[in-house]
N, C-alpha and C. Protein backbone atom coordinates (compact mmCIF):
# COMPACT_ATOMS: atom_id res chain seq x y z
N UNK A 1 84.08 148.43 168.45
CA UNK A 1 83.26 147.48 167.70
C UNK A 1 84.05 146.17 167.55
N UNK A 2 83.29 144.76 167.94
CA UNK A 2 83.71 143.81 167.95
C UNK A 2 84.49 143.48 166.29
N UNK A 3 85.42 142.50 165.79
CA UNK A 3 85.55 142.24 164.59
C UNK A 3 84.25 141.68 163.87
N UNK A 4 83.82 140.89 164.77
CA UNK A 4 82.20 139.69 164.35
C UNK A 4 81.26 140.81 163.73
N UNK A 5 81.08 141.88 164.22
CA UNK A 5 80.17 143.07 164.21
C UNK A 5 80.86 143.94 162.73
N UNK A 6 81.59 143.69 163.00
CA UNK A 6 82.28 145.28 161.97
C UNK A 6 81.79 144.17 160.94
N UNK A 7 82.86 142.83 160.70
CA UNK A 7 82.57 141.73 159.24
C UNK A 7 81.26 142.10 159.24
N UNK A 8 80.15 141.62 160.12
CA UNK A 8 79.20 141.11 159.88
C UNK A 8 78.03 142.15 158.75
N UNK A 9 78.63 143.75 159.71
CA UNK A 9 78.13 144.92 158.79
C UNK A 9 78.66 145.14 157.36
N UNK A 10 80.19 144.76 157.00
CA UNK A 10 80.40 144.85 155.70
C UNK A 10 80.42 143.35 154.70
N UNK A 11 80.10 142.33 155.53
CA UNK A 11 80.35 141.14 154.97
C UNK A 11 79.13 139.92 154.71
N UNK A 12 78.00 140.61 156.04
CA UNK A 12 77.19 139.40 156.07
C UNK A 12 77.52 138.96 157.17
N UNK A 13 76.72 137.26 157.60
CA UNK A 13 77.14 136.58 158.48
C UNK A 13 77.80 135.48 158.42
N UNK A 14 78.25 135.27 156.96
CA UNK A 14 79.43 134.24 156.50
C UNK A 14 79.00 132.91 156.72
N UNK A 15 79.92 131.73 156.22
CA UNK A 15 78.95 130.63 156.17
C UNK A 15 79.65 129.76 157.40
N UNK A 16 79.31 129.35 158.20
CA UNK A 16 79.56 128.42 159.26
C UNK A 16 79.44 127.22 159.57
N UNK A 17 79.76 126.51 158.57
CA UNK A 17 79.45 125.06 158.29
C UNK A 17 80.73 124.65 157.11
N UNK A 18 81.35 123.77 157.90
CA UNK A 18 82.31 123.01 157.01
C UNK A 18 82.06 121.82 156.78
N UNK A 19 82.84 121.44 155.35
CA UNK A 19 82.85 120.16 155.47
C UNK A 19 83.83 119.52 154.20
N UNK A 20 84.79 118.53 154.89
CA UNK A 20 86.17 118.11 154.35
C UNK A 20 86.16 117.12 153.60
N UNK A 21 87.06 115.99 152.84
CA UNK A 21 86.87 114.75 152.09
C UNK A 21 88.83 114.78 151.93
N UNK A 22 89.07 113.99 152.15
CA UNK A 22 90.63 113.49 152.20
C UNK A 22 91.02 112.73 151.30
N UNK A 23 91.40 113.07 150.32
CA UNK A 23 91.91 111.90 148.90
C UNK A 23 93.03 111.36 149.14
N UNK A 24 92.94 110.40 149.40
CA UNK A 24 94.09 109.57 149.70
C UNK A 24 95.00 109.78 148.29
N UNK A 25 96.45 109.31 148.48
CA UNK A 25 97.01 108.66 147.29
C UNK A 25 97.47 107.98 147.17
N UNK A 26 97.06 106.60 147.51
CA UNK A 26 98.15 105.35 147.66
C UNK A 26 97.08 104.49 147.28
N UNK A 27 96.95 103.38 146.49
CA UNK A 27 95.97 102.44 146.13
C UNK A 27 96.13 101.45 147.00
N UNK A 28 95.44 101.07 147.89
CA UNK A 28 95.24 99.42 148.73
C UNK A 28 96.21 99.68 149.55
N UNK A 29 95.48 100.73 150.68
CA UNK A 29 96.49 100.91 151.62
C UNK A 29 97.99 102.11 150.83
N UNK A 30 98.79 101.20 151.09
CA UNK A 30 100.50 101.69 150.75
C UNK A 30 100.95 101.15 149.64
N UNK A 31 100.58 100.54 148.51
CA UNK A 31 100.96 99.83 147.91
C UNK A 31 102.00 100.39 146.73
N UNK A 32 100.71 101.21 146.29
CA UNK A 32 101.50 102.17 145.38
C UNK A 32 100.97 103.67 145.32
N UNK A 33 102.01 104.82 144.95
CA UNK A 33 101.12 105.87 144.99
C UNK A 33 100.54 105.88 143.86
N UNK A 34 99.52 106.44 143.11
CA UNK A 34 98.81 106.87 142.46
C UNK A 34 98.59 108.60 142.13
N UNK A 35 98.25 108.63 140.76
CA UNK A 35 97.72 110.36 140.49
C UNK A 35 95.81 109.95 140.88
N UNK A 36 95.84 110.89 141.37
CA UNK A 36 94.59 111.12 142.56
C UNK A 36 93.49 111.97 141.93
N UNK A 37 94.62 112.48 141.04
CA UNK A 37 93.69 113.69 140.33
C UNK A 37 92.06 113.85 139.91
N UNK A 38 92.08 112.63 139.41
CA UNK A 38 90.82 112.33 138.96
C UNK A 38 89.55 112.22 139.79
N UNK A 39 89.90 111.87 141.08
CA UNK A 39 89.02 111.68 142.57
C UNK A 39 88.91 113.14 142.82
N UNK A 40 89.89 113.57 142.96
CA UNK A 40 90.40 115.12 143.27
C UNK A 40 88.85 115.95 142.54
N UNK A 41 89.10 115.91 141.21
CA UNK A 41 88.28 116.31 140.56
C UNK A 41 86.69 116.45 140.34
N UNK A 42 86.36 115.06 140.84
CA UNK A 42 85.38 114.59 141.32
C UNK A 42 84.77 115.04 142.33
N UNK A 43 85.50 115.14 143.30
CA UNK A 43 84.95 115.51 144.75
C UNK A 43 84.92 116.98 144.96
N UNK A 44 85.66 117.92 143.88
CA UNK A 44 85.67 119.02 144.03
C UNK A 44 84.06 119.40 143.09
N UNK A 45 83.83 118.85 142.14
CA UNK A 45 82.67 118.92 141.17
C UNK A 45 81.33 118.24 142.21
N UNK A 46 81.72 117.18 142.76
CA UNK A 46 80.43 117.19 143.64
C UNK A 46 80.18 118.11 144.42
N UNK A 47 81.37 119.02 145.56
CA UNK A 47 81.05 119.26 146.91
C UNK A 47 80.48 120.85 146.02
N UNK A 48 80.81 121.33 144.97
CA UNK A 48 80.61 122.82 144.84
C UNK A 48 79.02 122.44 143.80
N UNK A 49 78.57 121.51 143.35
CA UNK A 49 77.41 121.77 143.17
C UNK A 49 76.68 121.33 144.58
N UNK A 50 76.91 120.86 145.28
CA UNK A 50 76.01 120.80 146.65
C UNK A 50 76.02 122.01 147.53
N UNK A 51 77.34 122.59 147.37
CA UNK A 51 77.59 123.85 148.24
C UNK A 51 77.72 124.90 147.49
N UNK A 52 77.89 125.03 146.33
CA UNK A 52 78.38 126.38 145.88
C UNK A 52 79.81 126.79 145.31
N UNK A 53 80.38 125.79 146.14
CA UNK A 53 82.10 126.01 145.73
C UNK A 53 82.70 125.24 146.64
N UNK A 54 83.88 125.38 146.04
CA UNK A 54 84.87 124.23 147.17
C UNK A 54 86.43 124.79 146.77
N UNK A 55 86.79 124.33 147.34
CA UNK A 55 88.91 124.49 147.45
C UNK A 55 89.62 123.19 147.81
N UNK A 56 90.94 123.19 147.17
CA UNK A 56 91.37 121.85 147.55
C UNK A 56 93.09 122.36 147.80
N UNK A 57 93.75 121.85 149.05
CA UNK A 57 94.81 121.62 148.77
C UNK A 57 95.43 120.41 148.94
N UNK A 58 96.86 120.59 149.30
CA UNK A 58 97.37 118.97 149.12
C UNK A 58 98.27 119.21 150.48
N UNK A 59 98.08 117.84 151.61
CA UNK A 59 98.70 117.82 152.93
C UNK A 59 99.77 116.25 153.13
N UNK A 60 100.21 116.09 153.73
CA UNK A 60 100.77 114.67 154.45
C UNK A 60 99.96 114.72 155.42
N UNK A 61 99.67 113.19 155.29
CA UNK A 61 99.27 112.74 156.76
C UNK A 61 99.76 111.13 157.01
N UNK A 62 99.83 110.58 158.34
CA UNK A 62 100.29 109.50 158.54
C UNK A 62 99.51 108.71 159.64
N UNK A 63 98.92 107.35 159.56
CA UNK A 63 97.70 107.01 160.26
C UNK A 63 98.76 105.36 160.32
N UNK A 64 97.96 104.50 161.52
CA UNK A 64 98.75 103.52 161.44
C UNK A 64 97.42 102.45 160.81
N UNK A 65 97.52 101.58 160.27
CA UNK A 65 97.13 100.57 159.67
C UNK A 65 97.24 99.05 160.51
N UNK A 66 96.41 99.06 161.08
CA UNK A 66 96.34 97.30 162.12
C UNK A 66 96.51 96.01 160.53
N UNK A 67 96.97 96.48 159.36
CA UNK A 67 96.80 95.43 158.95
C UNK A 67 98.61 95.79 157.62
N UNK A 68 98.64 97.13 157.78
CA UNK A 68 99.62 96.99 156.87
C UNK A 68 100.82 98.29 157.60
N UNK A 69 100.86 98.49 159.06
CA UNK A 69 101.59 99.47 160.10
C UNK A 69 101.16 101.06 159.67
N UNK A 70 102.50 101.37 159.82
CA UNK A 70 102.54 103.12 159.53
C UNK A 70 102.72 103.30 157.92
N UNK A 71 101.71 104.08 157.25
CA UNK A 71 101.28 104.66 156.43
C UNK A 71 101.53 105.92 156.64
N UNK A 72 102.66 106.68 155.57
CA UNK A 72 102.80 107.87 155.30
C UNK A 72 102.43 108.23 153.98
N UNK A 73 101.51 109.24 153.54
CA UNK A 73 100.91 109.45 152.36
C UNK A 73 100.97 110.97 152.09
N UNK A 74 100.51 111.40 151.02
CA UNK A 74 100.66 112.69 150.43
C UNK A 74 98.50 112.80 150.35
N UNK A 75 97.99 113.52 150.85
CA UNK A 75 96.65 113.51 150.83
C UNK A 75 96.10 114.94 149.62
N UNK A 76 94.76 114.90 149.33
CA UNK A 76 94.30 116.02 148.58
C UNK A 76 93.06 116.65 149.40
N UNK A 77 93.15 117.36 150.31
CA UNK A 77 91.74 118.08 151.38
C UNK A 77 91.08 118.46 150.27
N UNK A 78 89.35 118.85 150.53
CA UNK A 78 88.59 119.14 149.28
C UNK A 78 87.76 119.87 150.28
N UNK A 79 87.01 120.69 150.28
CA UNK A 79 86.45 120.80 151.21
C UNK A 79 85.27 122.38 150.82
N UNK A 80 84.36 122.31 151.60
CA UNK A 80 83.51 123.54 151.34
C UNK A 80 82.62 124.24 152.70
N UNK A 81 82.48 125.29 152.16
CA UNK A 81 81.16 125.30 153.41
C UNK A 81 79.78 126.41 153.21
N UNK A 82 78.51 126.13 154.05
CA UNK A 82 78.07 126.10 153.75
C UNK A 82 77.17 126.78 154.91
N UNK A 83 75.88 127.21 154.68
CA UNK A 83 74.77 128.14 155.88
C UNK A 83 74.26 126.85 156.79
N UNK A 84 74.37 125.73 156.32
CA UNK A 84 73.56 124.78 156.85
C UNK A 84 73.69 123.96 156.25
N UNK A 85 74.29 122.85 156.90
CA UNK A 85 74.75 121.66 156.48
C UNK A 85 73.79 120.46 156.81
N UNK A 86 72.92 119.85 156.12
CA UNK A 86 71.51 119.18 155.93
C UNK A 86 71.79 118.10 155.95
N UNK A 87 71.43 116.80 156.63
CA UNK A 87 71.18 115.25 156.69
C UNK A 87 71.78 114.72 155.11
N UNK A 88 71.38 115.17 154.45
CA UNK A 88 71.09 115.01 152.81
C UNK A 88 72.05 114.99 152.60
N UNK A 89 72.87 116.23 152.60
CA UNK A 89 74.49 116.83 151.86
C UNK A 89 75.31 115.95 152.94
N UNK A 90 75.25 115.31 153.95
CA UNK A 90 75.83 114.57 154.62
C UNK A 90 76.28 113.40 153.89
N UNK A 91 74.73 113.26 153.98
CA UNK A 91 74.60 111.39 153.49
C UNK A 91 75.51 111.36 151.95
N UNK A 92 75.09 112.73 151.19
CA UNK A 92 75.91 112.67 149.77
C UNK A 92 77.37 112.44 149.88
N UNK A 93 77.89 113.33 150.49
CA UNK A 93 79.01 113.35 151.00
C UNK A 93 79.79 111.50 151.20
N UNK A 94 79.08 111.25 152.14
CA UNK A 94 79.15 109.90 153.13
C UNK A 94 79.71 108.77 151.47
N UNK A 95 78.35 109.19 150.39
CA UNK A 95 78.80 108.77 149.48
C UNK A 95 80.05 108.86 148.41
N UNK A 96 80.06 110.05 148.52
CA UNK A 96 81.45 110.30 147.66
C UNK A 96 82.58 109.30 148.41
N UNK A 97 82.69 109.28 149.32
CA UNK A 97 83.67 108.93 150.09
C UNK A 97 83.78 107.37 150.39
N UNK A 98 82.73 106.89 150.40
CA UNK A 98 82.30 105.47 150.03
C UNK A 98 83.10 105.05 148.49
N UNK A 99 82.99 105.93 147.51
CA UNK A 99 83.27 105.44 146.10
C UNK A 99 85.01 105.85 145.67
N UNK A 100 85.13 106.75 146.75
CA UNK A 100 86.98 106.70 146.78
C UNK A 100 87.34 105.41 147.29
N UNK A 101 86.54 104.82 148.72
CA UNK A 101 87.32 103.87 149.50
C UNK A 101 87.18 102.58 148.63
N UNK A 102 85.91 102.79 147.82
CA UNK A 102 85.57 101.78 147.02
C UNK A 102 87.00 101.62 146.15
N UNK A 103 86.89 102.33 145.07
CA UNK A 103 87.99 102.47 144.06
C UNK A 103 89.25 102.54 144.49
N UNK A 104 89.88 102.56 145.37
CA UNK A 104 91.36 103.20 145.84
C UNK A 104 91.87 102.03 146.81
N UNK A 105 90.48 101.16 147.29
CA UNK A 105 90.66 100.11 148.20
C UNK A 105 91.42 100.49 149.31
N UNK A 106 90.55 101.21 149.95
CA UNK A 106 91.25 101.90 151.13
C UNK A 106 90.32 101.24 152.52
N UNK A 107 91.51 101.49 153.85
CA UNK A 107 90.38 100.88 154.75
C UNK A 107 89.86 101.55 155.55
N UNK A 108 89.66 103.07 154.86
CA UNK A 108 88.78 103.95 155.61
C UNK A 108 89.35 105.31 154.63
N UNK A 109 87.99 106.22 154.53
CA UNK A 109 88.18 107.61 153.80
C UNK A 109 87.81 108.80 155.22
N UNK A 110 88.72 109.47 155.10
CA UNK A 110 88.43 110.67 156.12
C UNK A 110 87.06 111.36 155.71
N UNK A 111 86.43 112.10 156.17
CA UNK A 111 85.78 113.48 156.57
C UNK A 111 85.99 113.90 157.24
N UNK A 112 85.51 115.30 157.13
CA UNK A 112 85.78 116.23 158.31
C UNK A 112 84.81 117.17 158.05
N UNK A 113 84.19 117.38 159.42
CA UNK A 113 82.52 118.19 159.16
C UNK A 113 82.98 119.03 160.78
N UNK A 114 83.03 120.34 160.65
CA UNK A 114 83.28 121.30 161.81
C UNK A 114 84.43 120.94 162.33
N UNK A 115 85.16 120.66 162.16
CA UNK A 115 86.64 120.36 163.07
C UNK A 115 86.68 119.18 163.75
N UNK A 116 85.32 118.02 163.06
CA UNK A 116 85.74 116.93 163.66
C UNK A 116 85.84 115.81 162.56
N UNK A 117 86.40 114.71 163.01
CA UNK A 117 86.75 113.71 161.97
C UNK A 117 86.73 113.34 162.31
N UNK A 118 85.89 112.28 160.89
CA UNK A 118 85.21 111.27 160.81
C UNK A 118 85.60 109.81 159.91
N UNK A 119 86.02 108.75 159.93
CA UNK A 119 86.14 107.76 159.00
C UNK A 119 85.27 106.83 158.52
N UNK A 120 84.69 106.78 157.41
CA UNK A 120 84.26 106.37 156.54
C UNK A 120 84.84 104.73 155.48
């Protein structure tokens, strides 16, 4: 018996739809770091009433900046998933991420929807 088969008989068919949000922590670019927490919080309270639940941990990542070079940062992943990921919960999404880049003055907010990424 396949693993897909055995889960699927004791587990269901699980949810197959992801979808990520990257909290930066640095305000305006590199400028300064910042506690994030509060975005953190936010995005975890949006994505689990749209989905059900969410998880967050905390990564480095380093992207180069055409306007201020290499950016090394401490990030917060948020992320959930879901049976079916709808135009709607997109576009919501699209928004959350709009109101980090807004507030944080960033020149782009990650997503990540199935293993691909997206900037915002």
């Amino acid at each position: 018996m396949e693993i897909q088969e055995k889960l699927g008989k004791k587990l269901g068919s699980g949810l197959s739809e992801k979808i990520a949000v990257y909290v930066p922590s640095t305000y305006d670019g590199n400028r300064e770091v910042i506690d994030n927490s509060a975005y953190v919080q936010k995005v975890m309270e949006e994505l689990a009433e749209l989905f059900g639940g969410a998880t967050a941990y905390e990564a480095s990542g380093a992207w180069i900046s055409e306007e201020k070079g290499l950016i090394i940062e401490n990030v917060t992943i948020v992320y959930a998933y879901c049976d079916t990921l709808t135009n709607e919960a997109i576009d919501d999404v699209i928004k959350i991420c709009e109101h980090i880049k807004e507030g944080l003055k960033q020149e782009a907010v990650s997503i990540e929807i199935n293993d691909k990424l997206y900037f915002i």
